[in-house]
C-alpha atoms as a PDB file:
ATOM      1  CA  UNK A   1      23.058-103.793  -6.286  1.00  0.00           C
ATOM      2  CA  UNK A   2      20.153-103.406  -3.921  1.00  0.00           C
ATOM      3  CA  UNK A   3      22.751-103.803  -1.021  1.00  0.00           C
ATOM      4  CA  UNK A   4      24.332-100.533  -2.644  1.00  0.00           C
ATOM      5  CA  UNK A   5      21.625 -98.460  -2.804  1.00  0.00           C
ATOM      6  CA  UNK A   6      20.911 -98.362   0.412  1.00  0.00           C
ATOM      7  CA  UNK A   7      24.027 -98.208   1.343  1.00  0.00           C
ATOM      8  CA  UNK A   8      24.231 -94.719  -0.278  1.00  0.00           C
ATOM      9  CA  UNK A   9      21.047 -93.882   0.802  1.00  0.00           C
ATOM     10  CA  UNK A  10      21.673 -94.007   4.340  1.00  0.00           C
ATOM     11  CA  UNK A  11      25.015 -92.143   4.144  1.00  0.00           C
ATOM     12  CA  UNK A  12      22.994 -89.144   2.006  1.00  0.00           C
ATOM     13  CA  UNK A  13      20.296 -89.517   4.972  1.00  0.00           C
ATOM     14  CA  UNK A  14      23.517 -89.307   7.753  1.00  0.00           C
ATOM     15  CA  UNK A  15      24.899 -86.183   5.676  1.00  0.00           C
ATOM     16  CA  UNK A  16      21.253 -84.632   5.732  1.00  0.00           C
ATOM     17  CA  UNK A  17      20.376 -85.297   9.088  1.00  0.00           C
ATOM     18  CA  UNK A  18      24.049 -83.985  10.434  1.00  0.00           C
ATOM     19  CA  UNK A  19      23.152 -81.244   7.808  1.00  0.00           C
ATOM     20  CA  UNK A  20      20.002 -80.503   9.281  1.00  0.00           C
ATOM     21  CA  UNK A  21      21.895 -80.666  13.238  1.00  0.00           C
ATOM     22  CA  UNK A  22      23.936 -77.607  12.373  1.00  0.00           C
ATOM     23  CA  UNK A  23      21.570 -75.634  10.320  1.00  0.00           C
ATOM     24  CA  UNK A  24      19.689 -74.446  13.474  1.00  0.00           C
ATOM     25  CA  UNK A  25      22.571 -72.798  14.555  1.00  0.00           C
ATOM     26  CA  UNK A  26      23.715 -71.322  11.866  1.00  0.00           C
ATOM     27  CA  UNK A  27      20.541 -69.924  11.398  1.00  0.00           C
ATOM     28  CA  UNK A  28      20.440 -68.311  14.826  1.00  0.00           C
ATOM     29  CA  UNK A  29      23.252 -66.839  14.693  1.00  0.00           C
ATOM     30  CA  UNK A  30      22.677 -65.326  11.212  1.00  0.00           C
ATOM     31  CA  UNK A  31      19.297 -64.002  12.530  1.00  0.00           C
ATOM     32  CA  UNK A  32      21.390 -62.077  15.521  1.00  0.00           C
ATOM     33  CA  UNK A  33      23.671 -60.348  13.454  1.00  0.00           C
ATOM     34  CA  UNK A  34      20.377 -59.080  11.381  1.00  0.00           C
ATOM     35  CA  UNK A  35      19.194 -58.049  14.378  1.00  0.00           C
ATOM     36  CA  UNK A  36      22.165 -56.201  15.215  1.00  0.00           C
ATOM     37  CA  UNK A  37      22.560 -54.735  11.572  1.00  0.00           C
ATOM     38  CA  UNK A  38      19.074 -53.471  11.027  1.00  0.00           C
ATOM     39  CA  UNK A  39      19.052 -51.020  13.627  1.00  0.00           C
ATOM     40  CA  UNK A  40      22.495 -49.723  12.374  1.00  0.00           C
ATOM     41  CA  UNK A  41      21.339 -49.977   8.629  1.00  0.00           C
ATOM     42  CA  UNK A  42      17.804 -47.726   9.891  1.00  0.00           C
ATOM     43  CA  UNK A  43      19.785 -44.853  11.913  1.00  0.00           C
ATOM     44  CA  UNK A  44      22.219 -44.698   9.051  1.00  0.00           C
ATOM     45  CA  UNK A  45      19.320 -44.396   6.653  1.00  0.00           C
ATOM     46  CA  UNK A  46      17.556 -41.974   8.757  1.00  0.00           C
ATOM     47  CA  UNK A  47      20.964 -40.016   9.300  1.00  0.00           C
ATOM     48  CA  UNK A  48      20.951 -39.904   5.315  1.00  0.00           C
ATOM     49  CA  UNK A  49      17.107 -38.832   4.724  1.00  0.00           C
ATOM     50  CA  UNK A  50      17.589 -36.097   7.499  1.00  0.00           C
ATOM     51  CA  UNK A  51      20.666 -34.846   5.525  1.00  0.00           C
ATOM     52  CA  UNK A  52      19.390 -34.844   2.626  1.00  0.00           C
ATOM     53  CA  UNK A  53      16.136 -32.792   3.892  1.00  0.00           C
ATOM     54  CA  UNK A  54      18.396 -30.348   5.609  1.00  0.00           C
ATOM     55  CA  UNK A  55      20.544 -29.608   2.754  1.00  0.00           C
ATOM     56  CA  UNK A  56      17.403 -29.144  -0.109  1.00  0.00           C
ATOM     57  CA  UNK A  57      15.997 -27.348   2.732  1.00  0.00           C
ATOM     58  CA  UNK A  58      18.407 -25.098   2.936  1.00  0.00           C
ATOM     59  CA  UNK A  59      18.590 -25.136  -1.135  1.00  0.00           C
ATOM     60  CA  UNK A  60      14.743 -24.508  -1.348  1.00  0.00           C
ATOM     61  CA  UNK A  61      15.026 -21.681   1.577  1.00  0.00           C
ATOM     62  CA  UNK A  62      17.432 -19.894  -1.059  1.00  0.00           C
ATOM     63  CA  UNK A  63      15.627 -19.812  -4.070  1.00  0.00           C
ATOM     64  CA  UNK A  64      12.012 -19.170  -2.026  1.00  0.00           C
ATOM     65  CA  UNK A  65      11.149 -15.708  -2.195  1.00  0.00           C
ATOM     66  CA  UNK A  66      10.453 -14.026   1.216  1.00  0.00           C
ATOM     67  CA  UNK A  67       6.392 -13.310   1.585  1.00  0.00           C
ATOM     68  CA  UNK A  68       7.462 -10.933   4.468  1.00  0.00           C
ATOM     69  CA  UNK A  69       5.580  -7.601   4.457  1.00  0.00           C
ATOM     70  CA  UNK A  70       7.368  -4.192   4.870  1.00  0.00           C
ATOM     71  CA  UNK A  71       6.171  -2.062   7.940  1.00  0.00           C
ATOM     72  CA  UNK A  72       5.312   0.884   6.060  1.00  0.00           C
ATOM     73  CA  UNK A  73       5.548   3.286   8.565  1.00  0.00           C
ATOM     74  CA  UNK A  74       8.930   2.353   9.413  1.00  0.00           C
ATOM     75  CA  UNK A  75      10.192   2.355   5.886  1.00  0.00           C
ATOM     76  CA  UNK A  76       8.709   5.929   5.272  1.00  0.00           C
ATOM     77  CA  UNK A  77      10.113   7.088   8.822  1.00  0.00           C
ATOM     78  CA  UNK A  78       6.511   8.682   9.595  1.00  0.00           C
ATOM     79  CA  UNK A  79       4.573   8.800  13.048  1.00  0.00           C
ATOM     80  CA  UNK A  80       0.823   9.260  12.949  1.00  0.00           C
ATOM     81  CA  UNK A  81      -0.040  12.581  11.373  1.00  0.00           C
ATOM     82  CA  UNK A  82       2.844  12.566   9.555  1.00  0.00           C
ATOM     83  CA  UNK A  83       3.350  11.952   6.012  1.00  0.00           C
ATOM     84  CA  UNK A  84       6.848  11.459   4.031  1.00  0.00           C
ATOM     85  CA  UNK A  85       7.507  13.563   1.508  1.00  0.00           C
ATOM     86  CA  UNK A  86       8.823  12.496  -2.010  1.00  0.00           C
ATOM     87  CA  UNK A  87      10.623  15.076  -4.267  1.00  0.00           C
ATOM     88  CA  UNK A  88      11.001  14.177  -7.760  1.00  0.00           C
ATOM     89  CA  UNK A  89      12.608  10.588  -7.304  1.00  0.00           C
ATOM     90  CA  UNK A  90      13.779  10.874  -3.900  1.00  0.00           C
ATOM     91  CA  UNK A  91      12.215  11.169  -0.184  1.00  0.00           C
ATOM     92  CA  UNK A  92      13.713  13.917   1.661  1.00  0.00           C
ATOM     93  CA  UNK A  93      14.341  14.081   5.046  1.00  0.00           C
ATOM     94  CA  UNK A  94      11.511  16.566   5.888  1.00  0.00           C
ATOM     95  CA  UNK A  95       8.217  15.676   6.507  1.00  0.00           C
ATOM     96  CA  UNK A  96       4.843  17.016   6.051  1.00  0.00           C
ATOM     97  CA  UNK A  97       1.507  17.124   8.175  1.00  0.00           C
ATOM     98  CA  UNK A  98      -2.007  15.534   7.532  1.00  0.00           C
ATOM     99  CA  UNK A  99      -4.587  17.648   8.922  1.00  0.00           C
ATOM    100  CA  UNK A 100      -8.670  17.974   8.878  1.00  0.00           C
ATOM    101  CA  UNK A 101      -7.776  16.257   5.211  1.00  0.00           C
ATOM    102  CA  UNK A 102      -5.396  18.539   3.886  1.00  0.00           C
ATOM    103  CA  UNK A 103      -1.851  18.441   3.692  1.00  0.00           C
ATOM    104  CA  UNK A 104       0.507  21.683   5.071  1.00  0.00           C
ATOM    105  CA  UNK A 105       4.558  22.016   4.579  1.00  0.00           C
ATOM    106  CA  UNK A 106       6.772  23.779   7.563  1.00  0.00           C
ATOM    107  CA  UNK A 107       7.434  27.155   6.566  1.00  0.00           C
ATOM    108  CA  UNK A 108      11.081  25.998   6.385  1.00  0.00           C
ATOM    109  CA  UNK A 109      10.562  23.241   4.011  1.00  0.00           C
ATOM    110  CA  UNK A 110       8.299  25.649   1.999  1.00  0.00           C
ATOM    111  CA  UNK A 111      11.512  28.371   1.408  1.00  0.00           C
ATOM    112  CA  UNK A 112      13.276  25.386   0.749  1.00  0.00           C
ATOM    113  CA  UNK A 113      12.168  23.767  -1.806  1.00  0.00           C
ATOM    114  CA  UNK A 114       9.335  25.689  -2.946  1.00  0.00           C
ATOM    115  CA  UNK A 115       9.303  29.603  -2.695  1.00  0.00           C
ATOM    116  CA  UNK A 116      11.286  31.922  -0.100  1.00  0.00           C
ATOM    117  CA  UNK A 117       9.021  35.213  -0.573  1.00  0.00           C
ATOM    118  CA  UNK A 118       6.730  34.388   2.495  1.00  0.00           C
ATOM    119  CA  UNK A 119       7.150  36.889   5.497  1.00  0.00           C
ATOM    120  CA  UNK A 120       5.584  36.025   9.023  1.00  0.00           C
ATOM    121  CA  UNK A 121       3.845  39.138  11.339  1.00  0.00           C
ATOM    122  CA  UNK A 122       3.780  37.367  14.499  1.00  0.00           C
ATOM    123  CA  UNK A 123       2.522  40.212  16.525  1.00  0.00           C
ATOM    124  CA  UNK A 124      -0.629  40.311  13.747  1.00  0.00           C
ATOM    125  CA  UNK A 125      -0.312  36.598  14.001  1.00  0.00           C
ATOM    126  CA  UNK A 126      -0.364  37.116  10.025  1.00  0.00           C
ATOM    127  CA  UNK A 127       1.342  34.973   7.178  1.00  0.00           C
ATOM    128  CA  UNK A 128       2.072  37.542   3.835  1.00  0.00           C
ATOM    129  CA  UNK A 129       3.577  37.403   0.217  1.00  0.00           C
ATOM    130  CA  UNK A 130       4.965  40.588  -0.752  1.00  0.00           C
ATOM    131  CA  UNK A 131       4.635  41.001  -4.900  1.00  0.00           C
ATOM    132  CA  UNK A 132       5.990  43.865  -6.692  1.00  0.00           C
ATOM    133  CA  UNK A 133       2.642  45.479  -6.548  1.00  0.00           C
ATOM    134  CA  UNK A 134       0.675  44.044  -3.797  1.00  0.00           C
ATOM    135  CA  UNK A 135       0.722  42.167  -0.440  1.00  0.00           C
ATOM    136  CA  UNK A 136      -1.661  38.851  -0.331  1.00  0.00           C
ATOM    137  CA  UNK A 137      -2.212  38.079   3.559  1.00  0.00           C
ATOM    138  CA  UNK A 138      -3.804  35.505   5.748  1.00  0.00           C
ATOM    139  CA  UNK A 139      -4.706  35.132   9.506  1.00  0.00           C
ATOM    140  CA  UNK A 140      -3.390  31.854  11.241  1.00  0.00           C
ATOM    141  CA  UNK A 141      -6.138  29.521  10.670  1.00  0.00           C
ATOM    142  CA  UNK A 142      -7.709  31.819   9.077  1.00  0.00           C
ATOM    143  CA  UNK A 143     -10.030  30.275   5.785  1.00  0.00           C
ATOM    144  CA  UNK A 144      -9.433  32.926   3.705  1.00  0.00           C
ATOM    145  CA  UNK A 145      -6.912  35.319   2.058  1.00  0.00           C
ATOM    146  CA  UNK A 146      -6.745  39.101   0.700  1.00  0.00           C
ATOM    147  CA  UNK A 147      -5.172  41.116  -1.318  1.00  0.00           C
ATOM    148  CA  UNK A 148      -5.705  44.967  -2.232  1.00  0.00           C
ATOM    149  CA  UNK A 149      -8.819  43.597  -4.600  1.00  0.00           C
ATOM    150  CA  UNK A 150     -10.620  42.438  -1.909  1.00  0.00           C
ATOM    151  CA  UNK A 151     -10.964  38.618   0.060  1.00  0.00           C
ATOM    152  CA  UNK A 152     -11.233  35.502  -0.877  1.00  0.00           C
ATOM    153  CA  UNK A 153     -12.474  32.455   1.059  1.00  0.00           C
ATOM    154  CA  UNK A 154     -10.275  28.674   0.964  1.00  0.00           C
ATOM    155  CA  UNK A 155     -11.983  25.368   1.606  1.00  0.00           C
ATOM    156  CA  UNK A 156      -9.024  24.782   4.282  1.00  0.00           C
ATOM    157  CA  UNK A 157      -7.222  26.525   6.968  1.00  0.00           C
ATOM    158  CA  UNK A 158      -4.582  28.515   5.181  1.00  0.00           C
ATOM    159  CA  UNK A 159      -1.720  28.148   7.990  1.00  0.00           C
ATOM    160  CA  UNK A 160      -1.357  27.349  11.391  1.00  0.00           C
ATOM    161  CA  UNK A 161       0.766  27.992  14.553  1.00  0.00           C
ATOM    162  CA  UNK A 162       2.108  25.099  16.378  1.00  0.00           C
ATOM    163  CA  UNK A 163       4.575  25.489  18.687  1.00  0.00           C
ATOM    164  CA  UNK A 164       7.373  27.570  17.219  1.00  0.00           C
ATOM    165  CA  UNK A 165       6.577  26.479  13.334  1.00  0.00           C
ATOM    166  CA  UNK A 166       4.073  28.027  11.221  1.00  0.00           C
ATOM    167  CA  UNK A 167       2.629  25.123   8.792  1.00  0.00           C
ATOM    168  CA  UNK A 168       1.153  25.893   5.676  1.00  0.00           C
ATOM    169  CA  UNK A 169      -1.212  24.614   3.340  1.00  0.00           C
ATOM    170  CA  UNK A 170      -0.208  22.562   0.648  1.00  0.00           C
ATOM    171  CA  UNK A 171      -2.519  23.955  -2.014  1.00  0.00           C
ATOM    172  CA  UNK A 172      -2.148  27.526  -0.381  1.00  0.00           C
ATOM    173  CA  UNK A 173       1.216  27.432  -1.377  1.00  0.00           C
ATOM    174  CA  UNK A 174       0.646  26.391  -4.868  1.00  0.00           C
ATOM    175  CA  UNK A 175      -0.900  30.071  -5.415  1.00  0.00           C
ATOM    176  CA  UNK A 176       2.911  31.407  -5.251  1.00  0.00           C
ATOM    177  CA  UNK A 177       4.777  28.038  -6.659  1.00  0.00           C
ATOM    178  CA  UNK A 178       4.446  25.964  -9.286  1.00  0.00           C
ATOM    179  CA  UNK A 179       4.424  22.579  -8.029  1.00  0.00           C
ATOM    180  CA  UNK A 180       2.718  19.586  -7.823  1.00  0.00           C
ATOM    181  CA  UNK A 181       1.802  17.310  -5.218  1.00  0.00           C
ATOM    182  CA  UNK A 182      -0.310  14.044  -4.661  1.00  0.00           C
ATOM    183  CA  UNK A 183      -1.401  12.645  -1.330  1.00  0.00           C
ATOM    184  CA  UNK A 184      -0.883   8.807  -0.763  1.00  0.00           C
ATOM    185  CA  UNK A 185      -1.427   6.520   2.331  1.00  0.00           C
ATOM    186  CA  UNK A 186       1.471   7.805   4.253  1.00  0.00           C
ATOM    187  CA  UNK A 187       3.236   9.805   1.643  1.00  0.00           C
ATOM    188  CA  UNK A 188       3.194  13.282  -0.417  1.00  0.00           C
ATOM    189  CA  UNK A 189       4.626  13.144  -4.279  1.00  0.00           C
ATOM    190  CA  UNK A 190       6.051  16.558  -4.715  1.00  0.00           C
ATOM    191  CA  UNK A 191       7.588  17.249  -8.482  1.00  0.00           C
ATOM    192  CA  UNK A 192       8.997  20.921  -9.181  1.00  0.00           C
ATOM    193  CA  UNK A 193      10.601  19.469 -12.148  1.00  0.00           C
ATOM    194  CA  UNK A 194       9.569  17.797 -15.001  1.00  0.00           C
ATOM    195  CA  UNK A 195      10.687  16.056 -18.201  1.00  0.00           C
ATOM    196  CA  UNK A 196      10.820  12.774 -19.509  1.00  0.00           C
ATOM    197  CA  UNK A 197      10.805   9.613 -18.060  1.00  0.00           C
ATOM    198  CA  UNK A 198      11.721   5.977 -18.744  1.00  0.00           C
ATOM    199  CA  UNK A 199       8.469   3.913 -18.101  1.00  0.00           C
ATOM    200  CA  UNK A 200       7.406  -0.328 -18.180  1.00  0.00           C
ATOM    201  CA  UNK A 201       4.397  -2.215 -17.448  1.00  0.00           C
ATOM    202  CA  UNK A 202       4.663  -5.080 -15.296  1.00  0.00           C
ATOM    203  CA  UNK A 203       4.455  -8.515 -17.340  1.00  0.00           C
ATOM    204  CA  UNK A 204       3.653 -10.709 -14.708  1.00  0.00           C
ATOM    205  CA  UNK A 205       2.211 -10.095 -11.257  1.00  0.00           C
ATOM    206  CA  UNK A 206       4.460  -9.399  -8.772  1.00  0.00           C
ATOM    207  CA  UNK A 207       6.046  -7.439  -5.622  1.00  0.00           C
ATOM    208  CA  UNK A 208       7.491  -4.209  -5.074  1.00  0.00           C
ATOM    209  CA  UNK A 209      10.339  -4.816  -2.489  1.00  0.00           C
ATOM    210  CA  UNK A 210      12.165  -2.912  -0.043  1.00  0.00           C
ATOM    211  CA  UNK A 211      15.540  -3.202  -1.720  1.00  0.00           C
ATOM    212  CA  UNK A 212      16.595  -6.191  -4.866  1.00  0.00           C
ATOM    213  CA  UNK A 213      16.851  -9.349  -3.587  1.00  0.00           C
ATOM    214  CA  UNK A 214      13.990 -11.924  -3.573  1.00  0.00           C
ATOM    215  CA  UNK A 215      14.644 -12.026   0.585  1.00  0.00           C
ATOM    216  CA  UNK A 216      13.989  -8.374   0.961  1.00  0.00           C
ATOM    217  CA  UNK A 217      10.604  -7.609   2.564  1.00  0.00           C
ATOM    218  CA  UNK A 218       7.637  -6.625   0.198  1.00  0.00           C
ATOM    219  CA  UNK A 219       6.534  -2.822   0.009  1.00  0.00           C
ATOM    220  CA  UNK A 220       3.294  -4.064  -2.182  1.00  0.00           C
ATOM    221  CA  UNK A 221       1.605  -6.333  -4.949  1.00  0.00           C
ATOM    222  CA  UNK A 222       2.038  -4.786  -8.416  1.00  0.00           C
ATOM    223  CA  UNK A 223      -0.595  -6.036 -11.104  1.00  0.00           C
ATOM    224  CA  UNK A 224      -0.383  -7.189 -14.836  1.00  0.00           C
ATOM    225  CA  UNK A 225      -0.361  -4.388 -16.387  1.00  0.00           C
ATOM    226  CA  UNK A 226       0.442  -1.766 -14.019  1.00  0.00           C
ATOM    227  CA  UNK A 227       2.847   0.940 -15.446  1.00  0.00           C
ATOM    228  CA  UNK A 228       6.279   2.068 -13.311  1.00  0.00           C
ATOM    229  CA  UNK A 229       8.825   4.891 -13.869  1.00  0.00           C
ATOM    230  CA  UNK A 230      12.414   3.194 -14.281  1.00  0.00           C
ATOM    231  CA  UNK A 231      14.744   5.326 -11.925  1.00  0.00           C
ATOM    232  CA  UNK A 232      17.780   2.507 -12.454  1.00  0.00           C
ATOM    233  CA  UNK A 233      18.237  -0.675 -14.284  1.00  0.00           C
ATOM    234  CA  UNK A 234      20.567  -3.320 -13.167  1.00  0.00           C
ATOM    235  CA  UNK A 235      21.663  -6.564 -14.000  1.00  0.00           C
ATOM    236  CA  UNK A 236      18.529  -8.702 -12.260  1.00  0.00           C
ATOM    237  CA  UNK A 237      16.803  -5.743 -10.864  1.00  0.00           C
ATOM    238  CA  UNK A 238      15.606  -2.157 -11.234  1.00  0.00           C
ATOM    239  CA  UNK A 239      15.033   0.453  -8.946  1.00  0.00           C
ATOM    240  CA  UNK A 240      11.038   1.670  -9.723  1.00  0.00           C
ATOM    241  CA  UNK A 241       8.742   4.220  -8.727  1.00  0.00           C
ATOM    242  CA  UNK A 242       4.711   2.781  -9.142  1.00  0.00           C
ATOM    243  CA  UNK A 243       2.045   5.625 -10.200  1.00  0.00           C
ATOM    244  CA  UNK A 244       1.183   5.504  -6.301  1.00  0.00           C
ATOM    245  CA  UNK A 245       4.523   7.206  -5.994  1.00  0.00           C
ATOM    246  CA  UNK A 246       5.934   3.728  -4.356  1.00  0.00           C
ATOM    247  CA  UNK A 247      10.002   3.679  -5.148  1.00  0.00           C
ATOM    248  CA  UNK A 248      11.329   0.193  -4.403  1.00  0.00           C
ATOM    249  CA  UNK A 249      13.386  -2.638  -6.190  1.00  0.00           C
ATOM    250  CA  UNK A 250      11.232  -5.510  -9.061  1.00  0.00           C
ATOM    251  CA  UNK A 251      12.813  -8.311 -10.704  1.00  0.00           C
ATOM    252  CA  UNK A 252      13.699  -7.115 -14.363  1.00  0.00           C
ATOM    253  CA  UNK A 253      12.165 -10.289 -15.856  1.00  0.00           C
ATOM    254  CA  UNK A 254       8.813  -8.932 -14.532  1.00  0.00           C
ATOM    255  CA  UNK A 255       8.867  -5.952 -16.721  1.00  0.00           C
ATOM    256  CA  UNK A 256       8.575  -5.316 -20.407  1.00  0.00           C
ATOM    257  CA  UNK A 257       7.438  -2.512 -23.005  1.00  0.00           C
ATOM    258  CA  UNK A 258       9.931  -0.046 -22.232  1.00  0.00           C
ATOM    259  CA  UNK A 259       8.545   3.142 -23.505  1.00  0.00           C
ATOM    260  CA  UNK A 260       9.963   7.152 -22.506  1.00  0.00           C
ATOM    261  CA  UNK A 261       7.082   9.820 -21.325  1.00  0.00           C
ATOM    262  CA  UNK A 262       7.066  14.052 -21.626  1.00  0.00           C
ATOM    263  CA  UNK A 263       6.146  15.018 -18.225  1.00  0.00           C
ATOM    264  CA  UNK A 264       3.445  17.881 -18.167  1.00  0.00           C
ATOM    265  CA  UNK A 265       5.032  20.618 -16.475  1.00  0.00           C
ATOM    266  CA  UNK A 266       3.109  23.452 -14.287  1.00  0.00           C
ATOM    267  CA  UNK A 267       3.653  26.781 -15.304  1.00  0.00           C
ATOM    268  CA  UNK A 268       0.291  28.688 -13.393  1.00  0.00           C
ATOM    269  CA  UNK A 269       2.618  30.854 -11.243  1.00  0.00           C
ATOM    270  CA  UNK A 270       4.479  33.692 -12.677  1.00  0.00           C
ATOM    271  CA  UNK A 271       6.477  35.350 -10.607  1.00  0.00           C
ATOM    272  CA  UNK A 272       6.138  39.370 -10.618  1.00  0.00           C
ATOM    273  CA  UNK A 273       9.744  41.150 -10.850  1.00  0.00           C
ATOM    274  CA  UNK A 274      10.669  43.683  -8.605  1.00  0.00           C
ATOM    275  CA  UNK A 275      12.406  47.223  -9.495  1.00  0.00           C
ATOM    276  CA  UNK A 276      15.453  47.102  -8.086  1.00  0.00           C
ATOM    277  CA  UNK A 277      16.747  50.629  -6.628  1.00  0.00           C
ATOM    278  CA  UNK A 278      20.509  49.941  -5.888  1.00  0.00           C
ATOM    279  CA  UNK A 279      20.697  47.448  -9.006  1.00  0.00           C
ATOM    280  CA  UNK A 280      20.654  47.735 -12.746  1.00  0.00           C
ATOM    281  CA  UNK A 281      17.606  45.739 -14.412  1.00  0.00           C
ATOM    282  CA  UNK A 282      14.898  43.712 -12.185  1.00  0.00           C
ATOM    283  CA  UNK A 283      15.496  40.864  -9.714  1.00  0.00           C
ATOM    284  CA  UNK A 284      13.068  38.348  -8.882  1.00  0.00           C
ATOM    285  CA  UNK A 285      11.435  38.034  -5.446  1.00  0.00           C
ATOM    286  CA  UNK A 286      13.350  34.550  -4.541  1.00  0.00           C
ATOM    287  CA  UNK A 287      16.810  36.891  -5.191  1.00  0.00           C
ATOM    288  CA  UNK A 288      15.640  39.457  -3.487  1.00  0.00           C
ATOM    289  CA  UNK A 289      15.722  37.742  -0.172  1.00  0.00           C
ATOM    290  CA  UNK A 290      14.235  38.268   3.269  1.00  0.00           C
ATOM    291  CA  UNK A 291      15.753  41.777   3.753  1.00  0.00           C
ATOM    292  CA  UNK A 292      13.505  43.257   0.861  1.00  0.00           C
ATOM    293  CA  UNK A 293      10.790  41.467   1.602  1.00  0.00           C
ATOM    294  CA  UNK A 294      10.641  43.383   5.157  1.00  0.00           C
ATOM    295  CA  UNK A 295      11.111  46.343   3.072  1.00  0.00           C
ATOM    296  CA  UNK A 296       8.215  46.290   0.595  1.00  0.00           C
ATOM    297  CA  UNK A 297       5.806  44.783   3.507  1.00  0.00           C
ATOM    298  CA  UNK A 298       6.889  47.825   5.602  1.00  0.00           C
ATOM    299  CA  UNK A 299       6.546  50.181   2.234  1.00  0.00           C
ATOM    300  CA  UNK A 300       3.283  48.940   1.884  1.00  0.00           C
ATOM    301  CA  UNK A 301       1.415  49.005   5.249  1.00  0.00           C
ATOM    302  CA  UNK A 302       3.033  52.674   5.294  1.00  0.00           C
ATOM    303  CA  UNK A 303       0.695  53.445   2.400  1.00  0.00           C
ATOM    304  CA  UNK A 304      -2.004  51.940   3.192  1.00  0.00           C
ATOM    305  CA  UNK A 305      -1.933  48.884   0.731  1.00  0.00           C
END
């Protein structure tokens, strides 16, 4: 029994110790193809990871809105000196002029939008209104005006000469309009118009932006709280104007507490009617047009007024 023991013992020792011969190798050869794998396994990982960043990248770069500011000057189309101008809801190709702190229209843009019954005397190097009873005159860059009562002195140059166009003061004007106008950073808010309006305050802060999109660039901050006209509403957006006369594009989940406003209209002009000769009744001095005009300014100087 002894005899078999060992017996058995020495052929589990042989199997062990030929065991033991070819383990060595095995294990070598095992620890080269790790060596070969891992690299392989890493750049296939890394191949994965940079994937992966790309692609959320690209997901996050989506939904990020842009912090990019507007240039201002380009959006408004202005140079220095220059100022847009806004009418009603809408800016208007014309432009307007910024100087010693007040703000003066092109005679053209004046007959255009505003009144046509001004009358130039270059040779007097004059600027006159013709009413149905009177003439009101002013000197280029002259500071005050007159009319058959006597002369009156402005804070501001009434009009000016530059070039070829005659410019004229903003608030001059208003004498023989009725308008109103606001002066802002690079823009003029002109209304001739009035009635109601849509209004919301801004929920949550947030931007003003160029056009709707959270990618467009960013005209300005609006505030908690801060009220805006609604000129459109759209699905996700709506087209605004701020009180700062700002019109650009905020997210409609930003706004809330729609209300509607009665504009306050300006009624300080009246216009005098003029006795028509040729024509039954009275026409008004923007009907009249630049003929009669001529005619009562010539009438008048012959007289004396």
């Amino acid at each position: 029994m002894c005899y078999d023991v060992t017996a058995r013992s020495l052929r589990a020792h042989h199997v062990t110790v030929n065991r033991k011969a070819v383990h060595p190798h095995l294990e070598k050869g095992k620890r080269k193809m790790k060596k070969k794998i891992i690299p392989v396994v890493v750049a296939l990982v890394l191949i994965a990871i940079v994937g992966i960043v790309g692609f959320g990248g690209k997901i996050l770069d989506k939904y990020t809105y842009s912090k990019e500011l507007a240039d201002l000057d380009e959006y408004y189309g202005v140079a220095e000196g220059e100022l847009a101008i806004v009418l009603q809801d809408e800016m208007v190709e014309e432009k307007a002029v910024l100087r010693d702190d007040a703000v003066y229209f092109d005679l053209d843009t004046v007959e255009r939008y505003l009144n046509e019954g001004f009358y130039v005397d270059v040779n007097e190097q004059k600027l006159l209104y013709t009413t149905a009873v009177d003439t009101i005159s002013t000197a280029f860059e002259g500071r005050e005006y007159s009319d058959r009562n006597g002369s009156y002195a402005t804070a501001y140059a009434t009009c000016y000469m530059q070039g070829d166009t005659l410019y004229v003061a903003a608030e001059y004007v208003k004498m023989f309009a009725n308008y109103s106008y606001a002066l802002f950073d690079r823009h003029v808010q002109m209304y001739t118009q009035w009635g109601e309006k849509q209004t919301m305050e801004v929920s949550k802060k947030t931007q003003i932006r160029v056009l709707g999109g959270i990618k467009s660039p960013i005209l300005r901050q609006l505030e908690k709280g801060e009220k805006v006209e609604v000129l459109e509403e759209m699905e996700t957006w709506s087209k605004v104007k701020t009180e700062d006369s700002i019109i650009g594009y905020v997210e409609n989940k930003r706004l809330a507490n729609a209300s509607v406003e009665t504009e306050t209209s300006v009624t300080d002009y009246v216009p005098e009617e003029y006795t028509s000769l040729s024509l039954p009744g009275k026409v008004a001095p923007a009907t009249a047009g630049a003929a009669i005009k001529s005619t009562i300014y010539n009438m008048l100087r012959e007289i004396g007024l």
